[in-house]
N, C-alpha and C. Protein backbone atom coordinates (compact mmCIF):
# COMPACT_ATOMS: atom_id res chain seq x y z
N UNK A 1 -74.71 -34.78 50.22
CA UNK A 1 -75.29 -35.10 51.51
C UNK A 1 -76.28 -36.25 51.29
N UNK A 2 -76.16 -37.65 52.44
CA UNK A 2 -77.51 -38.29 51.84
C UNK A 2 -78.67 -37.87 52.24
N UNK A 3 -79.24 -38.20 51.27
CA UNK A 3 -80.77 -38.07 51.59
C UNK A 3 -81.64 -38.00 52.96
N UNK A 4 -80.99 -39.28 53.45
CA UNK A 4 -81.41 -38.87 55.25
C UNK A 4 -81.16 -38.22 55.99
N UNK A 5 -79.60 -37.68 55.84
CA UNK A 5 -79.27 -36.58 56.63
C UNK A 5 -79.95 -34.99 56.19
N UNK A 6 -80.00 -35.04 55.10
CA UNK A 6 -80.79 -34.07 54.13
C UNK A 6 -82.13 -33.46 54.92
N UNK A 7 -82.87 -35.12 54.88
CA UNK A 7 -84.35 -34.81 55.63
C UNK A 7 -84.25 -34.56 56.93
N UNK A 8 -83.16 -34.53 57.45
CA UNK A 8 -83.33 -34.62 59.39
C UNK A 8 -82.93 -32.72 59.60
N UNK A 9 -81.93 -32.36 58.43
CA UNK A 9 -81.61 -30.87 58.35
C UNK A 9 -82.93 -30.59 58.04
N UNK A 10 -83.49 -30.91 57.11
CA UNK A 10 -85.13 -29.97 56.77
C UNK A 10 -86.12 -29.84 58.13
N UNK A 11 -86.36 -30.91 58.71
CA UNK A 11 -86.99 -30.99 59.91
C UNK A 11 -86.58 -30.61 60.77
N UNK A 12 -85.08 -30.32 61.25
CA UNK A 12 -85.14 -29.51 62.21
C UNK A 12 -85.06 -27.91 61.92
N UNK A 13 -84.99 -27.48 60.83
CA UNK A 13 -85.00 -26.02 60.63
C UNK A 13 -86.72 -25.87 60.59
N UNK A 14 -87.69 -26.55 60.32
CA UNK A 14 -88.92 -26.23 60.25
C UNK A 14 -89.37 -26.51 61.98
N UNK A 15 -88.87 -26.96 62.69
CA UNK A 15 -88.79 -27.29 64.18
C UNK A 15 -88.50 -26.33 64.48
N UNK A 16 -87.53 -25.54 64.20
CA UNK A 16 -87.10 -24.33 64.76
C UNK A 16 -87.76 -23.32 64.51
N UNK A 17 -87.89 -23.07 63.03
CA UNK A 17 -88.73 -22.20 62.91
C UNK A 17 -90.41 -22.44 63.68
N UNK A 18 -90.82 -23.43 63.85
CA UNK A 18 -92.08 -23.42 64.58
C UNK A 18 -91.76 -23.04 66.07
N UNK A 19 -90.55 -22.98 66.64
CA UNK A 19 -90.32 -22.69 68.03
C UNK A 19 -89.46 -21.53 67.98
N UNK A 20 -88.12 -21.71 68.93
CA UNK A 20 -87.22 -20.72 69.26
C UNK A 20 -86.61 -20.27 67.48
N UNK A 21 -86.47 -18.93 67.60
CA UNK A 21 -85.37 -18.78 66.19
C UNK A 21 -83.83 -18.84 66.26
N UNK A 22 -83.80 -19.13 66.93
CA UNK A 22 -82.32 -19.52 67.35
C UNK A 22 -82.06 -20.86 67.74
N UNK A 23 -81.54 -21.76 67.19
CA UNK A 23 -81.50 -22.88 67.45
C UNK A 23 -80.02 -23.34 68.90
N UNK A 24 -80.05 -23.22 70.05
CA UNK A 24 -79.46 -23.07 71.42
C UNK A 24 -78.10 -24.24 71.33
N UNK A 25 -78.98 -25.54 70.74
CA UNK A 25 -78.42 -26.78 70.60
C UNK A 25 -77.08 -26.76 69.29
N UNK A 26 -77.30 -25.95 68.66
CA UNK A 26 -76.35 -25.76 67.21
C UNK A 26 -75.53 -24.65 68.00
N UNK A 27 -76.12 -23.88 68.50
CA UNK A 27 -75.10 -22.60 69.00
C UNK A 27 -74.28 -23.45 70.13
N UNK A 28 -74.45 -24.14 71.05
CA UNK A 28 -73.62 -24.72 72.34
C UNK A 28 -72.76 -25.78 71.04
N UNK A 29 -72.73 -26.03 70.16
CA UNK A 29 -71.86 -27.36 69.65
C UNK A 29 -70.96 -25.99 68.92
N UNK A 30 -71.21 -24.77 68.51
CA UNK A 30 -70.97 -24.37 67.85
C UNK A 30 -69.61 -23.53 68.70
N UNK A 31 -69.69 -23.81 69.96
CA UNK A 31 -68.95 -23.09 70.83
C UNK A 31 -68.42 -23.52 71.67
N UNK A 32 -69.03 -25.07 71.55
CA UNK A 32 -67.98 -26.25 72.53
C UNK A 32 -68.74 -26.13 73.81
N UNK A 33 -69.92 -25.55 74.50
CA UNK A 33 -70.74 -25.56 74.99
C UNK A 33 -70.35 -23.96 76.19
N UNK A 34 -69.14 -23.57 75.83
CA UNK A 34 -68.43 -22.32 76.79
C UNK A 34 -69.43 -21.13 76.55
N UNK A 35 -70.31 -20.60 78.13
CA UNK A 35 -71.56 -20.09 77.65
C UNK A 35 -70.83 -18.48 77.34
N UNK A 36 -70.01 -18.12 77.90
CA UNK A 36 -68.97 -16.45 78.13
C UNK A 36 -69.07 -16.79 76.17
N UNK A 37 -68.15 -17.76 75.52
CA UNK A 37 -67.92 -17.35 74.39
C UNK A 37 -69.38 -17.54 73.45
N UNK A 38 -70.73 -18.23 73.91
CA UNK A 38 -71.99 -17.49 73.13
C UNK A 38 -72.31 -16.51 73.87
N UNK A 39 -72.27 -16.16 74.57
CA UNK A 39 -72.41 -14.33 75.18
C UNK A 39 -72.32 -13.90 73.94
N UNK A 40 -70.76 -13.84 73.80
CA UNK A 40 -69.69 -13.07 73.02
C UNK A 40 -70.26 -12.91 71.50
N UNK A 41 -70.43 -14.41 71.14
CA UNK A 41 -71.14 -14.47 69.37
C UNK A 41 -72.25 -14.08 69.17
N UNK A 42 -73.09 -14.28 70.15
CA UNK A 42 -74.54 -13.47 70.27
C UNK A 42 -74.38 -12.32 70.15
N UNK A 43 -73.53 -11.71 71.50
CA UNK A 43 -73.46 -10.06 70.83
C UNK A 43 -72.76 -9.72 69.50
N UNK A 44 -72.02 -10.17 69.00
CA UNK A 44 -71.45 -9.99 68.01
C UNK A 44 -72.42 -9.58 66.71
N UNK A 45 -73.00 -11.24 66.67
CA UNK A 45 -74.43 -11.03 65.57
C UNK A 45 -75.16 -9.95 66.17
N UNK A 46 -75.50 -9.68 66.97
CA UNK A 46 -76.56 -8.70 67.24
C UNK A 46 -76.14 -7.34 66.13
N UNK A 47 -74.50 -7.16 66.49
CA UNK A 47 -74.10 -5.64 66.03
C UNK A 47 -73.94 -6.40 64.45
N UNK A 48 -73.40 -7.37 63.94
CA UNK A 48 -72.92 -7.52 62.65
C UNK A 48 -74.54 -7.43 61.96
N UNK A 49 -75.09 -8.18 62.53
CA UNK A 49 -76.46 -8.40 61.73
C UNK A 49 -77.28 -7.14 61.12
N UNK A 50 -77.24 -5.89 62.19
CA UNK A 50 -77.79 -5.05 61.88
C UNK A 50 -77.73 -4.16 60.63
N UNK A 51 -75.73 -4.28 60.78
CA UNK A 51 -74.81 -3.65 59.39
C UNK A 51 -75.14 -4.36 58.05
N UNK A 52 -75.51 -5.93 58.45
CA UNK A 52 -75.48 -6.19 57.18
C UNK A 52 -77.35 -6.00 56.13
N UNK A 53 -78.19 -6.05 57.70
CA UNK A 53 -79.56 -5.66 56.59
C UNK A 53 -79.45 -3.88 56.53
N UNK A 54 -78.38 -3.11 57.14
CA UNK A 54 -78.52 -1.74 56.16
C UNK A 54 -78.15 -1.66 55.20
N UNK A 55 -76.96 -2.53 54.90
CA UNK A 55 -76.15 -2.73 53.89
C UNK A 55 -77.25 -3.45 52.71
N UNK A 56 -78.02 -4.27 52.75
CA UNK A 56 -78.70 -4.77 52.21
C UNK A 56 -80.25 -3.51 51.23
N UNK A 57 -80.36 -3.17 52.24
CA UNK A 57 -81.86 -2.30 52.34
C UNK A 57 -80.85 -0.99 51.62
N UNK A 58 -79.81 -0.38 51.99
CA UNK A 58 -79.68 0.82 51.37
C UNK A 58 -78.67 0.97 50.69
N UNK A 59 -77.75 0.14 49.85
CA UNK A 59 -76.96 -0.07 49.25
C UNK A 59 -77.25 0.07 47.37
N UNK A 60 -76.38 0.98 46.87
CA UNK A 60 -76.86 1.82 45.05
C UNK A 60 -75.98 0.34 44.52
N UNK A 61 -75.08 -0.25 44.97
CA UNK A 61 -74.74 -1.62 44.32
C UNK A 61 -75.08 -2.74 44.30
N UNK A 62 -75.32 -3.17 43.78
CA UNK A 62 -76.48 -5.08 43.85
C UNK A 62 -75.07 -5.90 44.43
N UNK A 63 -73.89 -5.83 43.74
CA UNK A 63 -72.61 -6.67 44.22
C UNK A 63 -72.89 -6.25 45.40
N UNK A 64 -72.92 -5.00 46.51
CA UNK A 64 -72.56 -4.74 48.16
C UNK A 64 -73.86 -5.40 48.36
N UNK A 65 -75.08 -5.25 48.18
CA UNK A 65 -76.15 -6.20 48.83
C UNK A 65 -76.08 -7.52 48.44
N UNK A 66 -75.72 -7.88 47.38
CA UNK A 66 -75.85 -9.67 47.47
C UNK A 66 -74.71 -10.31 48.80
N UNK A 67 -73.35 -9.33 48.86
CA UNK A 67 -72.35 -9.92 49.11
C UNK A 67 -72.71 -9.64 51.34
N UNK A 68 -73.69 -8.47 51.00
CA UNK A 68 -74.14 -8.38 52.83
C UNK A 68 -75.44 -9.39 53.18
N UNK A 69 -76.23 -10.23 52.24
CA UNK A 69 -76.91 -10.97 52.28
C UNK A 69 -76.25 -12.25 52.42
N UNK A 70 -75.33 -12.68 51.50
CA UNK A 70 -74.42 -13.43 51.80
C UNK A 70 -73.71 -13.53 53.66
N UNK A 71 -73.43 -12.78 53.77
CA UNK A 71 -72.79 -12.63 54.85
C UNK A 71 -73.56 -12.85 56.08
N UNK A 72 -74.81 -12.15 56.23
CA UNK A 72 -75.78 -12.42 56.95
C UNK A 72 -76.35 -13.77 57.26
N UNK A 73 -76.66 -14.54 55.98
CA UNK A 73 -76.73 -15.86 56.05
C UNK A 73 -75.88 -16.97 56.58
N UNK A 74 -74.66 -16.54 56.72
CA UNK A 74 -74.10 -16.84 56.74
C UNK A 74 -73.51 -17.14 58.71
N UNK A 75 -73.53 -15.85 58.77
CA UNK A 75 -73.54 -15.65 60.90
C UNK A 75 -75.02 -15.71 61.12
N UNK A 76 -75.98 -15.93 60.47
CA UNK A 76 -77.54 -16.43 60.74
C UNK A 76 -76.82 -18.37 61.34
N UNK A 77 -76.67 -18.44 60.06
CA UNK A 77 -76.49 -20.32 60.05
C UNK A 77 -75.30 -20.70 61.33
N UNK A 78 -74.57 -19.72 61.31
CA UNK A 78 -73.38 -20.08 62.89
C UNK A 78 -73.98 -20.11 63.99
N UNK A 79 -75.13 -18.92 64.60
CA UNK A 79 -75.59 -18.98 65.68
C UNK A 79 -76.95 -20.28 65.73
N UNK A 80 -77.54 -20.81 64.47
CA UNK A 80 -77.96 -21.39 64.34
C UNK A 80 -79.69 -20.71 64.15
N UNK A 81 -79.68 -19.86 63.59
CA UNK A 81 -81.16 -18.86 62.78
C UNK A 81 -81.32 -19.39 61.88
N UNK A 82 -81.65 -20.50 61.40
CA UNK A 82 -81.92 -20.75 60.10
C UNK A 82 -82.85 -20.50 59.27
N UNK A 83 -83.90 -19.96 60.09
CA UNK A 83 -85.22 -19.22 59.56
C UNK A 83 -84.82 -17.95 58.91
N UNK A 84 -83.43 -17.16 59.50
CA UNK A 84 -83.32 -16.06 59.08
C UNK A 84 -82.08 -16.27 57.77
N UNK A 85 -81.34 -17.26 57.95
CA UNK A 85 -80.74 -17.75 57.13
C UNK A 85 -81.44 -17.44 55.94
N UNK A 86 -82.32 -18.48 56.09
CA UNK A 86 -83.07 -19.21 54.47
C UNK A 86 -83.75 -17.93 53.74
N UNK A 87 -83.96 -17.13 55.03
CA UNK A 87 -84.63 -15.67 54.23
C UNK A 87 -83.42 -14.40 53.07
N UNK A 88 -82.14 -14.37 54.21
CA UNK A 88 -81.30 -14.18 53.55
C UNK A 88 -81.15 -14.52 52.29
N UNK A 89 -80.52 -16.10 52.30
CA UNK A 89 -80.52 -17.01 50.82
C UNK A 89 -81.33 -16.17 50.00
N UNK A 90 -82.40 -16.32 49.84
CA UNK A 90 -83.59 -15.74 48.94
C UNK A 90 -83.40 -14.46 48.51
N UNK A 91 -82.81 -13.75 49.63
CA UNK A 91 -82.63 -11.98 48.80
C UNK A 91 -81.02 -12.03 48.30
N UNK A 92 -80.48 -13.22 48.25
CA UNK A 92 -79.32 -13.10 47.72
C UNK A 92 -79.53 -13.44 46.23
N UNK A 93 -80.34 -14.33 46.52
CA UNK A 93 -80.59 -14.69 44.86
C UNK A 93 -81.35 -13.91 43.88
N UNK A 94 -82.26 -12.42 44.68
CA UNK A 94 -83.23 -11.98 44.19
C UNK A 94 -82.28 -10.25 43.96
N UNK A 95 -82.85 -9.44 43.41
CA UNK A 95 -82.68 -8.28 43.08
C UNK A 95 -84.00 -7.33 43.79
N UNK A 96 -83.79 -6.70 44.84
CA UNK A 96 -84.54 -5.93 45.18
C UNK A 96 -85.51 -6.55 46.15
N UNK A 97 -85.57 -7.29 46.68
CA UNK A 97 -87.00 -8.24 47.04
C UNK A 97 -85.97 -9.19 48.19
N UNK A 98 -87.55 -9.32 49.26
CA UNK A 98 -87.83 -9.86 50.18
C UNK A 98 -86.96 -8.85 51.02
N UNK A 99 -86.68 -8.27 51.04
CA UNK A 99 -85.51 -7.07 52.45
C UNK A 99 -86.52 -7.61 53.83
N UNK A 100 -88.16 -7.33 53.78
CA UNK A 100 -89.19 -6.68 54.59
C UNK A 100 -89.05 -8.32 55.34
N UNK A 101 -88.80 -9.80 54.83
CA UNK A 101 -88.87 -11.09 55.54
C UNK A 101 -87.65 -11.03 55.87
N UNK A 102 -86.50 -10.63 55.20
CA UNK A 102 -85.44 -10.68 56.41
C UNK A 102 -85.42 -9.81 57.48
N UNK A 103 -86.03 -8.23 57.43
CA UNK A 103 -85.95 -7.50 58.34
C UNK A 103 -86.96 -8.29 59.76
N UNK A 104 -88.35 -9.05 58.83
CA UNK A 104 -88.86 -9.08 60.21
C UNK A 104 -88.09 -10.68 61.00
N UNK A 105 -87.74 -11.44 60.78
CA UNK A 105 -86.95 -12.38 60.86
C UNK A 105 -86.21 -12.36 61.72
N UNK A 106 -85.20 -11.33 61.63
CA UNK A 106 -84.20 -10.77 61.94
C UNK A 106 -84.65 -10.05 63.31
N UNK A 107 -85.52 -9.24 63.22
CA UNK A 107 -86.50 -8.78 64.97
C UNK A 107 -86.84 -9.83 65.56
N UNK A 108 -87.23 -10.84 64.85
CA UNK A 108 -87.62 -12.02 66.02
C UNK A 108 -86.16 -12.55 66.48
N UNK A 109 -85.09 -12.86 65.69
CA UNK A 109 -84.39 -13.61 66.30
C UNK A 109 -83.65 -12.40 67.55
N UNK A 110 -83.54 -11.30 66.90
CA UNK A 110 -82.77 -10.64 67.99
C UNK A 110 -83.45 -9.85 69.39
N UNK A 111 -85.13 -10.41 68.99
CA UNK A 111 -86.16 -10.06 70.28
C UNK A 111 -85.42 -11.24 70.74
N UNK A 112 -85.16 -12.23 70.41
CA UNK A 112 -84.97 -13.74 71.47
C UNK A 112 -83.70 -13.57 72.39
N UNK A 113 -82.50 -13.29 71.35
CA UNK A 113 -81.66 -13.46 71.92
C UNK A 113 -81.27 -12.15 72.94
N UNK A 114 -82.11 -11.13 73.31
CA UNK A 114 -82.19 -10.09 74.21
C UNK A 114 -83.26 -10.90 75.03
N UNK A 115 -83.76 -11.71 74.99
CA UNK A 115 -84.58 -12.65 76.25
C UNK A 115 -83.36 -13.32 76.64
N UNK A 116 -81.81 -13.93 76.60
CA UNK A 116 -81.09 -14.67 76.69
C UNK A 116 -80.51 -14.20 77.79
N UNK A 117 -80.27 -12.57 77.62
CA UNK A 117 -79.53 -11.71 78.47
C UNK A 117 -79.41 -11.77 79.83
């Protein structure tokens, strides 16, 4: 990636994170702007998201939590959460640690997107 495009991704995830946690503008490109099908992905994450920080938080295998952290980060970065993303990332790479910044992360973005409703 160059460098400039690099810095314009850093700034707007710290933009976001200083504002909405859901970035609206990434989710409408992300969906061709059809608001029925972000209904649809919103609710979706709402229910996937939840499975994957239990999966995370109460899981006896490190492979099932890295691979539900993974995953999380992953429909974080589609709806455009990148705050909750980047928190993910971090407990993917970690053993045991940070659960408590994705859990609260994860309440903010899905307090928001129940303001959407």
């Amino acid at each position: 990636m160059p460098m400039a495009l690099k810095q314009q991704v850093v700034t707007a995830r710290q933009q976001t994170r200083m504002g909405r946690p859901v970035d609206l503008a990434h989710l409408s490109s992300q969906t061709m702007g059809d608001a029925a099908l972000e209904g649809e992905v919103l609710s979706m994450f709402c229910t996937q998201s939840q499975i994957y920080l239990k999966m995370m938080q109460h899981s006896c295998d490190v492979t099932n939590r890295i691979r539900a952290a993974h995953s999380l980060k992953g429909a974080a970065r589609s709806i455009g959460a990148f705050a909750l993303a980047d928190r993910a990332a971090e407990v993917e790479t970690a053993i045991h640690d940070g659960y408590g910044a994705v859990e609260t992360e994860l309440g903010r973005v899905l307090d928001y997107i129940a303001t959407l409703r």
